[in-house]
Protein backbone atom coordinates (compact mmCIF):
# COMPACT_ATOMS: atom_id res chain seq x y z
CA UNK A 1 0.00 0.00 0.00
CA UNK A 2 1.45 3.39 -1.10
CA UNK A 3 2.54 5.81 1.99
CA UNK A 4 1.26 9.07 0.37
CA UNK A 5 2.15 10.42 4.14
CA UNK A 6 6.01 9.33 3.22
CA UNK A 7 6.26 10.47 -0.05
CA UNK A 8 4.57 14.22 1.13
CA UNK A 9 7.21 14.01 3.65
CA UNK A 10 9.56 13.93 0.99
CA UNK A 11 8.63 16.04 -1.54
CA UNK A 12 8.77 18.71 1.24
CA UNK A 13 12.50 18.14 2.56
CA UNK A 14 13.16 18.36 -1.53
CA UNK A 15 11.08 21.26 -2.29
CA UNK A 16 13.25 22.96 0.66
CA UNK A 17 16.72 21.81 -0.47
CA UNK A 18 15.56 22.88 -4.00
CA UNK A 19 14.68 26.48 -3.33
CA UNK A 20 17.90 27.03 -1.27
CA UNK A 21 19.99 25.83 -4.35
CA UNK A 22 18.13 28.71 -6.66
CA UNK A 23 18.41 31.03 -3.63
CA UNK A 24 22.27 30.52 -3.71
CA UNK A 25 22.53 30.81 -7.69
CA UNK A 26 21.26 34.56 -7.56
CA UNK A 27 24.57 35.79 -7.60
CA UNK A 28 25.56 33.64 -10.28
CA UNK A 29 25.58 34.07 -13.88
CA UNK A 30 23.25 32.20 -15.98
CA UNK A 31 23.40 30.28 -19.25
CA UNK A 32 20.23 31.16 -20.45
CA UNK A 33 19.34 29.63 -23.62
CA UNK A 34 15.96 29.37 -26.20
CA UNK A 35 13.50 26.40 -26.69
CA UNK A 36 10.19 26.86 -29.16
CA UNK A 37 10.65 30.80 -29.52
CA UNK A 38 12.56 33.88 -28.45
CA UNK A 39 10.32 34.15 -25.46
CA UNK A 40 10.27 30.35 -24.13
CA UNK A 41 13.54 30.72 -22.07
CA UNK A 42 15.37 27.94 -20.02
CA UNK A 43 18.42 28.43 -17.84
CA UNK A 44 21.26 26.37 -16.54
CA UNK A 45 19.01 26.33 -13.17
CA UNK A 46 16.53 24.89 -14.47
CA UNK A 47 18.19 21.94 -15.70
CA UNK A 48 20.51 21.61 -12.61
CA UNK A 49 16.91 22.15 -10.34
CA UNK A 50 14.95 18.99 -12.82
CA UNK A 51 17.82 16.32 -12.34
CA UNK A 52 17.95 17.29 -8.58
CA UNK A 53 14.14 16.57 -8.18
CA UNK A 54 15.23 13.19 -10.26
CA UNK A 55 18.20 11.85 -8.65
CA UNK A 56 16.06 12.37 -5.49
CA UNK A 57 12.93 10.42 -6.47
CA UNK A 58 15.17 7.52 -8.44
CA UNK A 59 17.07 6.80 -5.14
CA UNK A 60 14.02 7.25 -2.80
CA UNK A 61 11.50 6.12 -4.74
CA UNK A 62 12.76 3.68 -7.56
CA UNK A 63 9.19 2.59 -8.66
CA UNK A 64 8.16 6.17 -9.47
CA UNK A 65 8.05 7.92 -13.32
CA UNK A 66 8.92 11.37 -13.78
CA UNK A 67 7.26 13.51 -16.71
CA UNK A 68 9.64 16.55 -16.34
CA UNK A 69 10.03 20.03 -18.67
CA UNK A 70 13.47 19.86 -19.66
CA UNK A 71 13.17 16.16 -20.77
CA UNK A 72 15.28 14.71 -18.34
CA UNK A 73 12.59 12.37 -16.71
CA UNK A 74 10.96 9.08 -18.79
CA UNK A 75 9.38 9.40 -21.49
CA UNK A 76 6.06 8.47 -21.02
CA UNK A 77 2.83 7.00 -22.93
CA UNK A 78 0.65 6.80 -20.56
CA UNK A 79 0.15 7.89 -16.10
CA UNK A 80 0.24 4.13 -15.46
CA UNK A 81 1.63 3.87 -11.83
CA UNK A 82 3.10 6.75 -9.91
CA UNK A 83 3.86 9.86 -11.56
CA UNK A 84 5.73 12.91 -10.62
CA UNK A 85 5.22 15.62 -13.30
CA UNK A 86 7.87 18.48 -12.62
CA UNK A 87 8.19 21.72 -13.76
CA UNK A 88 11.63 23.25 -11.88
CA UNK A 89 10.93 26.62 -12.29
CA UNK A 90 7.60 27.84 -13.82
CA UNK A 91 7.74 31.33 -14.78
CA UNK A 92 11.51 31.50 -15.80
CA UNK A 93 11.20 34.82 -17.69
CA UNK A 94 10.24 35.62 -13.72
CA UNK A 95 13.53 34.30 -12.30
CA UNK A 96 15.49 35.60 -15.27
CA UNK A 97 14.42 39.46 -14.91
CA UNK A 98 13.52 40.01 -11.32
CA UNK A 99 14.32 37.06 -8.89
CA UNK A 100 11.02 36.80 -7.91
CA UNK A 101 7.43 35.61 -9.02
CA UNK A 102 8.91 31.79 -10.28
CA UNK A 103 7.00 28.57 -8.65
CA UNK A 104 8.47 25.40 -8.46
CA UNK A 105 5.33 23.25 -9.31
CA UNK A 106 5.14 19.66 -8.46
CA UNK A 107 2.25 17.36 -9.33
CA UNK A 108 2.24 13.73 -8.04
CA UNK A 109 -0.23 11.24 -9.78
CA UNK A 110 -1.42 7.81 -9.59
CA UNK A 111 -2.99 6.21 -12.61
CA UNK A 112 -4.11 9.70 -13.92
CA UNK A 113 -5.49 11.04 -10.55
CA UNK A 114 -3.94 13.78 -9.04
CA UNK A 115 -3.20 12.21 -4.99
CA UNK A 116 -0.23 15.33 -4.00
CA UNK A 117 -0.03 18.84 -5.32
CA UNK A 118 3.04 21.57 -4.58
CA UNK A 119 3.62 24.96 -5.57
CA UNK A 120 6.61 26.61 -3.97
CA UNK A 121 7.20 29.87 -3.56
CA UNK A 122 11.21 29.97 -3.27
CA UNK A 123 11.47 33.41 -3.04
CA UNK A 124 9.06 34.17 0.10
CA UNK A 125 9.45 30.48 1.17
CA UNK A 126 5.77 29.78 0.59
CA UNK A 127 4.61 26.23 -0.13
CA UNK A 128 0.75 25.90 -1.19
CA UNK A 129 0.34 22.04 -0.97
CA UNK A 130 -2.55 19.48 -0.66
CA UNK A 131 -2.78 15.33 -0.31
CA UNK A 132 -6.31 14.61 -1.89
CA UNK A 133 -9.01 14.15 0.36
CA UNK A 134 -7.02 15.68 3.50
CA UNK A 135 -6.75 19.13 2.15
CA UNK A 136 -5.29 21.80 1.13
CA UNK A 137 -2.93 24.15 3.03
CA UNK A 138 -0.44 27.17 3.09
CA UNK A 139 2.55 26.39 5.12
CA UNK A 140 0.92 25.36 8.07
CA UNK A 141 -2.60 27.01 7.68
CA UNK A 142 -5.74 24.93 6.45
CA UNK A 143 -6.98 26.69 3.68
CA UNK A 144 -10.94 27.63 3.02
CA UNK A 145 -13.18 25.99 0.70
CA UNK A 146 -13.67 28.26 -2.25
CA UNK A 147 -17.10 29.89 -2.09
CA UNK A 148 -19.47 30.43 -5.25
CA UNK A 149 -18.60 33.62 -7.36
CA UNK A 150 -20.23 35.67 -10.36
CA UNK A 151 -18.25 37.18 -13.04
CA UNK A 152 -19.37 40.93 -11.76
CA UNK A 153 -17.06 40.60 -8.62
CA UNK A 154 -14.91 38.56 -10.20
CA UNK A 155 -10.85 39.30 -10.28
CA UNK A 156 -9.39 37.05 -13.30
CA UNK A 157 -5.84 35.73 -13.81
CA UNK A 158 -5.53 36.56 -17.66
CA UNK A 159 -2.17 37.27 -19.59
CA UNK A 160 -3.03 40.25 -22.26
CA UNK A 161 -2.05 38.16 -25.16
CA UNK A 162 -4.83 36.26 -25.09
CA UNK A 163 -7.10 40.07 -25.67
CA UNK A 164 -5.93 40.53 -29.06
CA UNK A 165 -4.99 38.21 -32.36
CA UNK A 166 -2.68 35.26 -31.65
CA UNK A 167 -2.21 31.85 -33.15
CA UNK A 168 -3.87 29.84 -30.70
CA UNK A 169 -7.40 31.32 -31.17
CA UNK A 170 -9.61 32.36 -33.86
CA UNK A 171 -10.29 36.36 -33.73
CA UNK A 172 -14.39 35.81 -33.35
CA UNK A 173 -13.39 33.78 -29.62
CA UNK A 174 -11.65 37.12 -28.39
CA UNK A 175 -12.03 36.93 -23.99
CA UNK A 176 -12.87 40.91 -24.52
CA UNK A 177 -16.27 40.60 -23.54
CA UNK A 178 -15.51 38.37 -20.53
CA UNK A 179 -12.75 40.99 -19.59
CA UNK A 180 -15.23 43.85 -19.97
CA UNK A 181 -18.13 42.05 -18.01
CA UNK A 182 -15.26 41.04 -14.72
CA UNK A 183 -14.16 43.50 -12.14
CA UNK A 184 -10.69 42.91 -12.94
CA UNK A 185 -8.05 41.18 -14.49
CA UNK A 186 -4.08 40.37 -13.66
CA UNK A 187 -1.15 38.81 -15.15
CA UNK A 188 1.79 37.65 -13.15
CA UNK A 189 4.18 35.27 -15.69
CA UNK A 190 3.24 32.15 -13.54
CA UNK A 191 0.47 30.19 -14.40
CA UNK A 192 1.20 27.64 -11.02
CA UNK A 193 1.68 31.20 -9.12
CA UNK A 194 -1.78 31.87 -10.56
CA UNK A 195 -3.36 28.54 -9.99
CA UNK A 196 -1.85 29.46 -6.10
CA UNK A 197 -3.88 32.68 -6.02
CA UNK A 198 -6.95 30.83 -7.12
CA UNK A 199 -6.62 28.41 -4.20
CA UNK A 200 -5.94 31.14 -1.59
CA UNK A 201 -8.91 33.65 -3.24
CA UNK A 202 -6.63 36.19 -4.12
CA UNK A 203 -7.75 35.44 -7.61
CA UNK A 204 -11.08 34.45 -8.46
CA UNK A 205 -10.12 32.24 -11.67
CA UNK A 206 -7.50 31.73 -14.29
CA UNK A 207 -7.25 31.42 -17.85
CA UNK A 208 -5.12 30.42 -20.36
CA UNK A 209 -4.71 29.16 -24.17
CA UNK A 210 -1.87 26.65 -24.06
CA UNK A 211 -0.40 25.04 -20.76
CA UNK A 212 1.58 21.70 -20.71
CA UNK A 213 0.97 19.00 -17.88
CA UNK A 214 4.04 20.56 -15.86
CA UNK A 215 2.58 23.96 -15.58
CA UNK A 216 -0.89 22.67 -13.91
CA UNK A 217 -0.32 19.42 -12.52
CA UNK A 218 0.54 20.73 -8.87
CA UNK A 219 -2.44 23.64 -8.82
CA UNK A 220 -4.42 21.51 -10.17
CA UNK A 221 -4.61 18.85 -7.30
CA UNK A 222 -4.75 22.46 -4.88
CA UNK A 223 -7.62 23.65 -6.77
CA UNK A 224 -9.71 20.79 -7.03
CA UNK A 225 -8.91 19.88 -3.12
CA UNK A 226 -10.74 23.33 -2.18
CA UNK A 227 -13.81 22.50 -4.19
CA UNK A 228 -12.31 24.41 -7.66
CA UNK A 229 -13.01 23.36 -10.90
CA UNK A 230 -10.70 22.93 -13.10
CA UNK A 231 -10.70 22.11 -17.07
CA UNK A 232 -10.29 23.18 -20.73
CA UNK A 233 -12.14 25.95 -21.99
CA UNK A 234 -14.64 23.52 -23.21
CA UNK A 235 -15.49 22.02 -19.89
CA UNK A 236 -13.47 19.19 -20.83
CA UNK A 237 -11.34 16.89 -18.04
CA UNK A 238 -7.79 18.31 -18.70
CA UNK A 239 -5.30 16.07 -21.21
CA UNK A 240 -2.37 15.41 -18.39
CA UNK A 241 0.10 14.09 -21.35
CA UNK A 242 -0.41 17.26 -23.41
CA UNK A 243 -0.66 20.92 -24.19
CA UNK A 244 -4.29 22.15 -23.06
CA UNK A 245 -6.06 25.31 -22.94
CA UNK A 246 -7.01 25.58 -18.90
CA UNK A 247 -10.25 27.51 -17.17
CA UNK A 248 -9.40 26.86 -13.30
CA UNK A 249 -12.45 28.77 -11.08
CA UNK A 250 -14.47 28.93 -8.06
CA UNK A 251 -17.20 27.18 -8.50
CA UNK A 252 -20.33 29.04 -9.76
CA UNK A 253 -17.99 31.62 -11.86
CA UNK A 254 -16.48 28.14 -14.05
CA UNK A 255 -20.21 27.53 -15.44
CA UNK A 256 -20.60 30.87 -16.03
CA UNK A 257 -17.66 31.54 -17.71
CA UNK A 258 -18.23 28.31 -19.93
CA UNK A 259 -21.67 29.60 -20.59
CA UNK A 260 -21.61 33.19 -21.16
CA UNK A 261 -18.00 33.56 -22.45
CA UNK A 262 -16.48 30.59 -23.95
CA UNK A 263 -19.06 28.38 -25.60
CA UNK A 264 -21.69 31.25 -25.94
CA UNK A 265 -24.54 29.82 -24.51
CA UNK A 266 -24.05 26.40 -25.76
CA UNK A 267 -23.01 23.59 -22.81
């Protein structure tokens, strides 16, 4: 029988040891180098941060996979088993400019369900974490349940790109009129920093065109502990072995959303 308490036990001690490493390379110089575009960075920290998370779990945890961003993990077919999926550092643009406003995000799944959830902040030493059905904390404080919302008092976690023409979404599916009908939007260069603020209410929802399993996998499990409800922008259960668009809400403001904004009336 799997000791979920063990294994959160863990992830924590490594979460800790990880963020002191990236504390200690701020006064280093980084090799920071290009994936898919100019603007999808990856540094030498990253990489180092991946394989630390990995050398960890193989020698702890043999039986485990690992579905990591940099590719240094298995590669994987299918969730079968136990699964870490590992993003480092999510929001490295963040790290790269101001040292702040990066999450490591850590998702830990069996057979496609999400069972452990961690979003770190390194730079305030913040951990949002949850074990499913136990729930979901910050540091040391039980968090809330979220509570029902409308779209009037909403505040939305919503990167600006996704207001005017871009190559993930036909021009007639603009999120103008949902971003003219909320009481506010943000954007903070993190979607698990995002996912974070939707579990502690300090946003109301967040959404997004294109996010691989890494960026969600940790919020997710967060979310859904405190009664969230997260999915594509269809309504659709979230792809965890590939790129997705993600709507993660309080409850209430996800139907509406759906409804009103994304699907146009149609369920």
């Amino acid at each position: 029988m799997t000791n979920w308490a063990e294994i959160d036990r863990l992830a924590k001690s490594w979460l800790k040891e990880a963020g002191e490493r990236i504390i200690s390379s701020f006064s280093t110089a980084l090799d920071i180098q290009t994936k898919s575009d100019a603007n999808d960075l990856v540094t030498n920290i990253d990489r180092d941060i991946e394989q630390f998370f990995i050398g960890k779990i193989r020698e702890s945890l043999p039986g485990h996979r690992i579905l990591g961003e940099e590719g240094f993990g298995d590669e994987l077919k299918d969730l079968a088993g136990i699964v870490w999926i590992i993003d480092p550092i999510d929001g490295t643009m963040n790290f790269i400019h101001q040292q702040r406003n990066f999450m490591i995000s850590i998702g830990v799944y069996e057979d496609g369900q999400g069972k452990l959830g961690y979003i770190y902040d390194v730079v305030h030493d913040e951990l949002y974490h949850a074990q499913a059905g136990k729930g979901a904390y910050l540091g040391d404080d039980k968090l809330p349940r979220l509570e029902k919302t409308k779209p009037e008092t909403a505040l939305i976690g919503m990167n600006s790109t996704w207001l005017t023409s871009n190559r993930y979404m036909d021009p007639s599916e603009t999120l103008i009129p949902l971003a003219n009908k909320v009481r506010g939007t943000r954007s903070y260069g993190s979607a698990a920093l995002e996912l974070a603020y939707v579990a502690t209410g300090a946003l109301d929802a967040y959404i997004t065109m294109r996010l691989s399993p890494w960026d969600f996998a940790g919020g997710k499990v967060i979310v859904e502990e405190l009664g969230g409800i997260v999915t594509n922008l269809k309504g659709e259960p979230l792809d965890m072995m590939g790129t997705n668009s993600v709507l993660a809400a309080k409850p209430g403001l996800h139907e509406a959303i759906i409804k009103d904004f994304l699907n146009k009336g149609e369920k």
